[in-house]
Structures are given as C-alpha cells and as structure tokens.
Protein backbone atom coordinates (compact mmCIF):
# COMPACT_ATOMS: atom_id res chain seq x y z
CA UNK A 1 83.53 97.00 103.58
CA UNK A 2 80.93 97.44 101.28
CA UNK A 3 82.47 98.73 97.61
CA UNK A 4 79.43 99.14 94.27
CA UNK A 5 81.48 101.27 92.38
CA UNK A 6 85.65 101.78 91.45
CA UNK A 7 87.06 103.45 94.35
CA UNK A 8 90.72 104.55 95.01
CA UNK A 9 90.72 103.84 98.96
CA UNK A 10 93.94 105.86 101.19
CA UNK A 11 95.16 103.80 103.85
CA UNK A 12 97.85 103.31 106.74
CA UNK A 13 98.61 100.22 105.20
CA UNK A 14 98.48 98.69 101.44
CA UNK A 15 99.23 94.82 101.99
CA UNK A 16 97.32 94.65 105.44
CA UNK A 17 93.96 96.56 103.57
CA UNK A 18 94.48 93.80 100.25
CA UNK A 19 94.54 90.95 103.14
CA UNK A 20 91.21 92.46 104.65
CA UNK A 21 89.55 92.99 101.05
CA UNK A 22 90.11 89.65 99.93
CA UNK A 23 88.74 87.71 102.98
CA UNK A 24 85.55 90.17 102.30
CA UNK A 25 84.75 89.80 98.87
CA UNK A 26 84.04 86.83 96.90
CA UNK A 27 87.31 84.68 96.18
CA UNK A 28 86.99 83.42 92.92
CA UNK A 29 85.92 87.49 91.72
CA UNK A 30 88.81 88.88 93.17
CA UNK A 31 92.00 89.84 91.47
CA UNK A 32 94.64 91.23 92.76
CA UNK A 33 97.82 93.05 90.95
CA UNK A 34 100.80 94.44 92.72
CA UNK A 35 104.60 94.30 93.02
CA UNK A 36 105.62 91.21 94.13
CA UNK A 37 109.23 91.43 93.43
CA UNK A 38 110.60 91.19 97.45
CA UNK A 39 111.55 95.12 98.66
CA UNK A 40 109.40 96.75 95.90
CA UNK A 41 105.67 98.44 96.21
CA UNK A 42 105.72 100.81 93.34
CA UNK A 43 102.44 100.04 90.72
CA UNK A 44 104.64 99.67 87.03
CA UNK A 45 102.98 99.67 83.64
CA UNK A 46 104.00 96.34 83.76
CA UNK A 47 100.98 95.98 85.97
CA UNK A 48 98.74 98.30 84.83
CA UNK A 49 99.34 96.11 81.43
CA UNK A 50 98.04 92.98 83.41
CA UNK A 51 95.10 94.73 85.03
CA UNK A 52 93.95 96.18 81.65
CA UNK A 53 94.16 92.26 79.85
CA UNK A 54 92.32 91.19 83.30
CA UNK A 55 89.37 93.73 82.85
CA UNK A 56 89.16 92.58 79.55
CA UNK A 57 88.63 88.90 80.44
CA UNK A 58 84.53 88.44 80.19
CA UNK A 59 82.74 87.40 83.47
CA UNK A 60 78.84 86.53 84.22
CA UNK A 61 79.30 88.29 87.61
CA UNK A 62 81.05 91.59 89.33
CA UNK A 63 84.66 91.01 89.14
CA UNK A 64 86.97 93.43 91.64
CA UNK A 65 90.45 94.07 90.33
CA UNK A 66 92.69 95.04 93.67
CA UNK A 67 95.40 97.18 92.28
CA UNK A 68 97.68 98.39 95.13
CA UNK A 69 101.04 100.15 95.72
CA UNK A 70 102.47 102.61 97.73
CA UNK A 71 103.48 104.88 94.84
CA UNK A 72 102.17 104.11 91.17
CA UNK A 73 104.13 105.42 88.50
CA UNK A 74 102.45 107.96 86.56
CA UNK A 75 103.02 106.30 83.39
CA UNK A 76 100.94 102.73 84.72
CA UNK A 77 97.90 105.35 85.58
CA UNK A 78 98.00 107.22 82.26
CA UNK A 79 97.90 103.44 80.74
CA UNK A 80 95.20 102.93 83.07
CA UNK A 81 92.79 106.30 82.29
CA UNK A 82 90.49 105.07 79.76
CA UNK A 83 89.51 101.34 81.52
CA UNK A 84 89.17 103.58 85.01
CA UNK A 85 87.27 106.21 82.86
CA UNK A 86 85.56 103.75 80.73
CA UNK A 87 85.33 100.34 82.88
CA UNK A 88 84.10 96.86 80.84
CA UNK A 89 80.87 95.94 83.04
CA UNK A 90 80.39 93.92 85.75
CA UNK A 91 84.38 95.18 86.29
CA UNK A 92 84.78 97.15 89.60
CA UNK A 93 88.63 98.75 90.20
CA UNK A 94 89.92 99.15 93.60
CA UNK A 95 93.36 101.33 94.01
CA UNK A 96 94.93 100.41 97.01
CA UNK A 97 97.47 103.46 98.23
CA UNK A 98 99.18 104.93 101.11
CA UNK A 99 98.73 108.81 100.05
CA UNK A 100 96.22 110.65 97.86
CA UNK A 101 99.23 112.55 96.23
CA UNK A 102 100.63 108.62 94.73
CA UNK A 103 97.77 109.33 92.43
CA UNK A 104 97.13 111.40 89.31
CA UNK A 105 94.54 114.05 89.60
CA UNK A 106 93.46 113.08 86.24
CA UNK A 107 92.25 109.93 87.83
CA UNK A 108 91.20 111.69 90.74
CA UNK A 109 88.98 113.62 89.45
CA UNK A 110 87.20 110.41 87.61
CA UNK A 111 87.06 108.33 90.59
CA UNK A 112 85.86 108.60 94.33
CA UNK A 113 88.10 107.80 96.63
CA UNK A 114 88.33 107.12 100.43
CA UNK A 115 90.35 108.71 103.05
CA UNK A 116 90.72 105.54 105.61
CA UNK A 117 93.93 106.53 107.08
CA UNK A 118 93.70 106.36 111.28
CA UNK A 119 96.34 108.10 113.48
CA UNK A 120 97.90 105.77 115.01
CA UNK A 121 98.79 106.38 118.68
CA UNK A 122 102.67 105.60 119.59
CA UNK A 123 103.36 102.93 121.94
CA UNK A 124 105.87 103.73 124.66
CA UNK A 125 109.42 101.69 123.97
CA UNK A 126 110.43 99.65 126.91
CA UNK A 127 114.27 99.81 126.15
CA UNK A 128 116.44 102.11 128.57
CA UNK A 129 117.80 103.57 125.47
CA UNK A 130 120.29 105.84 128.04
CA UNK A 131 122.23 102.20 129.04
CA UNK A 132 121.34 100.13 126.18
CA UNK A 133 123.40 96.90 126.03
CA UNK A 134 123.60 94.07 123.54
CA UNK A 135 122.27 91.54 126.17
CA UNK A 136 119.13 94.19 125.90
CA UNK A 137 118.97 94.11 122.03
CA UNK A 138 119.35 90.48 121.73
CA UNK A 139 116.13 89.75 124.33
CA UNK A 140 114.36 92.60 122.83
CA UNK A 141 114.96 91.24 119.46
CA UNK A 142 113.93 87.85 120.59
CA UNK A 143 111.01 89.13 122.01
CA UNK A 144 109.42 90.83 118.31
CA UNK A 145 111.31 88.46 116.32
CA UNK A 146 107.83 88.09 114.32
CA UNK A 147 106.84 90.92 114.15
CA UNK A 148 105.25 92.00 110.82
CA UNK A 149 105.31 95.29 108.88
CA UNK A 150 102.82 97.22 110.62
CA UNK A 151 104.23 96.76 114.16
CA UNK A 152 107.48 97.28 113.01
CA UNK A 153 106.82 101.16 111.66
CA UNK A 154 105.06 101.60 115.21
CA UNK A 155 108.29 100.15 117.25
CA UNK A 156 110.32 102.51 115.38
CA UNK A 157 107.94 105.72 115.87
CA UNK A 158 108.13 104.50 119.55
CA UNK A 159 111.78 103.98 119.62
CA UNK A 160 112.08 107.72 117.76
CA UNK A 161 109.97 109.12 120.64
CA UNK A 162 111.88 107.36 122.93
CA UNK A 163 114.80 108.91 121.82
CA UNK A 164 113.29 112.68 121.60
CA UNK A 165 111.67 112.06 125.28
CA UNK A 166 115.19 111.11 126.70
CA UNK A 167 116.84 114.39 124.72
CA UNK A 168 119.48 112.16 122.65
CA UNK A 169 121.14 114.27 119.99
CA UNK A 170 121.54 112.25 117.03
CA UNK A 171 123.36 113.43 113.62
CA UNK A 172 121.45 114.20 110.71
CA UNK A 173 122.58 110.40 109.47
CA UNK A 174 121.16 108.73 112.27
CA UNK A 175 118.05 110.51 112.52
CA UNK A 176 117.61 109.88 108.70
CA UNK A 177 118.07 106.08 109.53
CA UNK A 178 114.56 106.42 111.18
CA UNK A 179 113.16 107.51 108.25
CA UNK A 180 115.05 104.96 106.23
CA UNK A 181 113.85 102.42 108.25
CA UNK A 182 110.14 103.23 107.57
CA UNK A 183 110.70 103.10 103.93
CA UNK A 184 112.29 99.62 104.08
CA UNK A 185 109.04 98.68 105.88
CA UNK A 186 106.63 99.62 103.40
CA UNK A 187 109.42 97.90 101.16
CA UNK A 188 108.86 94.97 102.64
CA UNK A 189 111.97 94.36 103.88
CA UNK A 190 112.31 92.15 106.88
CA UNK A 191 111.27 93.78 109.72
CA UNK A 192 113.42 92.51 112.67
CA UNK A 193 116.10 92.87 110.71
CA UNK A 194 115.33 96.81 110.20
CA UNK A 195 115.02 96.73 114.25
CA UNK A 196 118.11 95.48 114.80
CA UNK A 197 120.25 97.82 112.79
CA UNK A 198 118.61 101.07 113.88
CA UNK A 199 119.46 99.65 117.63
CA UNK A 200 122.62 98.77 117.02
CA UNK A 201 123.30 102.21 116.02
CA UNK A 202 122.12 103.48 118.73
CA UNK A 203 124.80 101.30 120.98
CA UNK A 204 126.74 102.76 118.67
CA UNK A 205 125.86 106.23 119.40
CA UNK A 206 125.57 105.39 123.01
C-alpha cells in the first residue's frame, strides 16, 4: 500500500493491518505506538505523548509513525490535533482503527482517511451444536488450538449463525456472551480460550 501523505486508514483488523504496514514500508522509518498492555487496544494520551516526542525526533528521510487502536480516547487525539494539523516534515502519521466513529471529527476533517473494511463472508461451523458433547469440544478445540484473533471473531460469527440456522433460543446472557466474546478478541485475549467458554455454555444450554 502506497501512503504520501497522513492518512487515518478503517479496517477489519488493527494488529493484522500494523503487521502488513510494517513488512511494506521501510523498517528502520517505521514507528509504531499502541497499547501493549495484554487485553487492552484503546490509544491513551500516554501514547499520543510518545508519538508527539517521536515526531519531534529529526530524520534525513520520511519517517511513518503507525498509531493504532481500536478506540482512541478523545483526550490522546485532542493532544494529538496540532502535530496531525501541523506535521514536522519528512513525518507522515498513519491512524490505524476499526471504525470511523473511534475518531474525532475535528481530526477528521484535517485528515483523509480510508475506508478498507471488507465484509467478511461467514464460514459454516462444523459442530452439531443440537448434540454437542465434550468429546466434540475437546477435538474441536484441538483442532483451532492456534488459531489467532482474526479467525477466532469468524468461528464465533459462524458458531452464532450456527446457532440462529438450528433455531436455538438462547437468553439475553448467552446471546450477549457472543458479543462479549468479540470484544475479548479485539482485546487480545486468547482466542481458544474465548472458544472454549462460549461452547461450553452452550453444553450448558444444551
């Protein structure tokens, strides 16, 4: 991907578009700030602090400062306004986010931005959720026991769809759990471990 200018880019996924950016832009230019406490993506001022004392630091050639989060706190982009408004040159920012509402229209409005989000299509779940057993689980588990974040939010869409195909009434707590379970994923919490509690309460409800 070809970037001249700041650019706040919209994505499915924050870490996974980071991973691709950095393999195409020149490593020793490239900066990248973001949470990396374990189960937290928000953007802090704590970072916003770092990526203002990075732009700052002098460079003979374009340097690209990779800030990414799924939410950033409006008071990191209000810290942020006048180096986005007013960047040092040869400095080039790139937000990295999961919605265009996670950012301020004051900085929308003084930056392009681009909508990369695909729909993803659901993959069908293999599990006969009607007579789902723990010998089931565990091989299943064992199965997408390394899975990463990305194919874990699509196994649970699929197992959700699953579970609306087959007509399963759930409460409103265990269809929240779906949702919860998305959330940890872009959390970064383990994913097979997020798997295996939203099947075991299905057993559960079975």
């Amino acid at each position: 991907m070809r970037i001249d200018t700041s650019t706040i880019l919209i994505v499915n996924d924050v870490e996974t578009m980071i991973q691709e950016l950095v393999q195409s832009l020149p490593i020793h230019d490239t900066r990248v700030i973001k949470n990396e406490e374990e189960g937290k993506s928000d953007f802090l001022i704590a970072h916003s602090k770092l990526a203002i004392k990075e732009a700052y630091i002098a460079v003979n050639r374009t340097k690209y400062i990779l800030l990414g989060g799924d939410r950033f706190l409006p008071e990191a982009q209000n810290s942020l306004l006048k180096v986005l408004e007013e960047p040092p040159s040869d400095i080039i920012f790139i937000l990295i986010t999961t919605s265009k509402t996670a950012i301020l229209p004051t900085i929308l409005s003084r930056m392009p931005h681009k909508y990369l989000k695909t729909k993803v299509a659901i993959k069908r779940c293999d599990l006969n959720l009607k007579h789902l057993s723990l010998q089931e689980v565990y091989t299943f588990l064992k199965a997408h026991q390394r899975i990463g974040k990305v194919e874990a939010k699509e196994l649970i869409e699929s197992i959700m769809y699953k579970v609306q195909e087959d007509k399963r009434r759930l409460t409103s707590k265990e269809l929240e759990s779906f949702t919860t379970a998305i959330k940890l994923c872009h959390l970064n919490s383990r994913p097979i471990n997020i798997i295996t509690t939203l099947l075991l309460n299905l057993i559960h409800k079975r």
